[in-house]
Protein backbone atom coordinates (compact mmCIF):
# COMPACT_ATOMS: atom_id res chain seq x y z
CA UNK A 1 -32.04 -91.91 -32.19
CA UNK A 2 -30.77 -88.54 -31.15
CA UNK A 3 -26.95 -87.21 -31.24
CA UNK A 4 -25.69 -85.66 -28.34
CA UNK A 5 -23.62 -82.40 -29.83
CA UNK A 6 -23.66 -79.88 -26.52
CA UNK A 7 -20.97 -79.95 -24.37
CA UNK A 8 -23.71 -80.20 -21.08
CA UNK A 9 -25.44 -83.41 -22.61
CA UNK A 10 -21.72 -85.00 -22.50
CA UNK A 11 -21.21 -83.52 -18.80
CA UNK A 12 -24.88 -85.30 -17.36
CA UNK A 13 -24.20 -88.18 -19.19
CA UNK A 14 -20.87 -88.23 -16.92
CA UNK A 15 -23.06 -88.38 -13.90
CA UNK A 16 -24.82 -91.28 -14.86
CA UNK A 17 -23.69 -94.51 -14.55
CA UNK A 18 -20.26 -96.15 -15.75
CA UNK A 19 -19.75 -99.18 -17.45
CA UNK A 20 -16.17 -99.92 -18.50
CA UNK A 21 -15.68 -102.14 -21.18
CA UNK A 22 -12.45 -103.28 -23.09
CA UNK A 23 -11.84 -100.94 -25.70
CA UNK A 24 -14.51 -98.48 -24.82
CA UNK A 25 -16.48 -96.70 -21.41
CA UNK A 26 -20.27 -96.81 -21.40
CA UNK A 27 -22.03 -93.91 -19.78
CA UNK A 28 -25.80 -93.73 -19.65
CA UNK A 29 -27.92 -91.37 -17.67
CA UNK A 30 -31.91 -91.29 -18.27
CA UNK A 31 -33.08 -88.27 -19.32
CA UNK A 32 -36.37 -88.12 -17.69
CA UNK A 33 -37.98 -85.82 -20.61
CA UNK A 34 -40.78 -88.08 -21.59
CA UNK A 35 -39.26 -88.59 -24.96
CA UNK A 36 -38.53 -92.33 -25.67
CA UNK A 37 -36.11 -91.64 -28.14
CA UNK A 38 -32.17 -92.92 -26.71
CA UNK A 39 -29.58 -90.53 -26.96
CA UNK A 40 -25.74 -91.05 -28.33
CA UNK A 41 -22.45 -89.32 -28.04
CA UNK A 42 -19.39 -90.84 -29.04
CA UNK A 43 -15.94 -88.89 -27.42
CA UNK A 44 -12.09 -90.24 -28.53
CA UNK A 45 -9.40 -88.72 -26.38
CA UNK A 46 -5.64 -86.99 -27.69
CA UNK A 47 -4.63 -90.55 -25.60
CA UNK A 48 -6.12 -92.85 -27.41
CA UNK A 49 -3.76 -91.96 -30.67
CA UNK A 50 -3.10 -89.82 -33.25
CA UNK A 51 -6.01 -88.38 -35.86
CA UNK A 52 -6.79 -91.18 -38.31
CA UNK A 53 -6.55 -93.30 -35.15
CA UNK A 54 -9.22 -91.42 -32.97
CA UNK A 55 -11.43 -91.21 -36.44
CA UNK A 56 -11.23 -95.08 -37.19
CA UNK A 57 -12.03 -95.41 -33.25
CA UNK A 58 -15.04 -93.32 -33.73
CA UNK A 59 -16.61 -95.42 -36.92
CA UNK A 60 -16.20 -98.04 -35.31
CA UNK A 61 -18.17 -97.06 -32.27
CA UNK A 62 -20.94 -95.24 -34.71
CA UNK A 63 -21.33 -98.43 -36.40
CA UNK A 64 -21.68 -100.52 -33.11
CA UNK A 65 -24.13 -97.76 -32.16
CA UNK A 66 -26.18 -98.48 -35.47
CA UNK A 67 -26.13 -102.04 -34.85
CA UNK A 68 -27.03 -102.40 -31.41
CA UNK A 69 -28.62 -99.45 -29.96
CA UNK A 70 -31.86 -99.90 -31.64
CA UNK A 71 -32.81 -103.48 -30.35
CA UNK A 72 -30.43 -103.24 -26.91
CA UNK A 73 -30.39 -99.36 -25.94
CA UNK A 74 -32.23 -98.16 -23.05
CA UNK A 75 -35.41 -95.87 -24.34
CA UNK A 76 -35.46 -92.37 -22.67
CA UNK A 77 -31.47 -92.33 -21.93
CA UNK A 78 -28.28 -91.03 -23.53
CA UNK A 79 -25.70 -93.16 -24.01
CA UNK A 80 -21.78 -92.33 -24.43
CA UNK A 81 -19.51 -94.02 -25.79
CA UNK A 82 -15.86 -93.59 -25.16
CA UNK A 83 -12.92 -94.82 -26.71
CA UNK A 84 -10.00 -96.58 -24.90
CA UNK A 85 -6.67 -96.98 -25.90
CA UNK A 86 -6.60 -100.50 -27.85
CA UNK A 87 -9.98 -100.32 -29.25
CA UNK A 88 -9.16 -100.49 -32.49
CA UNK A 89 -7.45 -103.78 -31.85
CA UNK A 90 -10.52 -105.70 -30.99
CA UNK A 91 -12.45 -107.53 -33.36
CA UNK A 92 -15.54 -105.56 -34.06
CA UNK A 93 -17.81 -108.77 -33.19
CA UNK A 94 -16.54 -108.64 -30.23
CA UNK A 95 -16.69 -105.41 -29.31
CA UNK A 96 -20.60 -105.84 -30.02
CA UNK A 97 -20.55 -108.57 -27.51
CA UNK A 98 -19.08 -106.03 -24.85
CA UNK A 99 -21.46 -103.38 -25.85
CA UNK A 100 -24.67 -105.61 -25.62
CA UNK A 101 -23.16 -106.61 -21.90
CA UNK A 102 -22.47 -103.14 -21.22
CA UNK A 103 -26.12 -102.36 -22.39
CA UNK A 104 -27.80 -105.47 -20.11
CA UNK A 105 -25.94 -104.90 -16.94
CA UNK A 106 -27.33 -100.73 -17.68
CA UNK A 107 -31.17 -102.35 -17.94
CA UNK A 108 -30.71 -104.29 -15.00
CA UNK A 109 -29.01 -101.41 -12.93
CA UNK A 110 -32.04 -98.70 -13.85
CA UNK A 111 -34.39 -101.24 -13.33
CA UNK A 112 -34.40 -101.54 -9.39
């Protein structure tokens, strides 16, 4: 799995597709480079909270992103997670749940 770290990896993710999610926005956008490997950014807005909040935001999503992306994430694409206001107030199993759904309804979208 590759991290997205340039600010233009962020900006095509953006036009990709959209799947908003409670506690976080899933953006994925196929890369078409012939490399299998799935991409991930994680971004946590000034509006989501203060510091320690954003950084406990951002675990959280790196974790889901351990967890789930392996099995569930879409080969050849990056994915972006974003934080939402709130996020840290859902229970991380179900946050997995969302981000599994976010990931299926992605698969089915890029498949037709």
């Amino acid at each position: 799995m590759r991290t997205l770290s340039k600010r233009s990896e962020f900006l095509a993710a953006n036009r990709g597709l959209r799947f908003p999610m409670p506690g976080f926005v899933l953006l994925v956008r196929p890369r078409g480079d012939g490399d299998d490997a799935p991409g991930i950014g994680f971004t946590v807005s000034k509006k989501v909270g203060n510091a320690v909040t954003r950084n406990r935001m951002k675990r959280r999503l790196r974790a889901l992103a351990r967890q789930i992306l392996p099995e569930s994430g879409i080969a050849g694409a990056d994915h972006v997670l974003i934080g939402r206001p709130g996020g840290n107030d859902i229970v991380f199993a179900e946050l997995g749940e969302h981000l599994e759904s976010a990931l299926a309804r992605a698969a089915k979208k890029l498949a037709r």
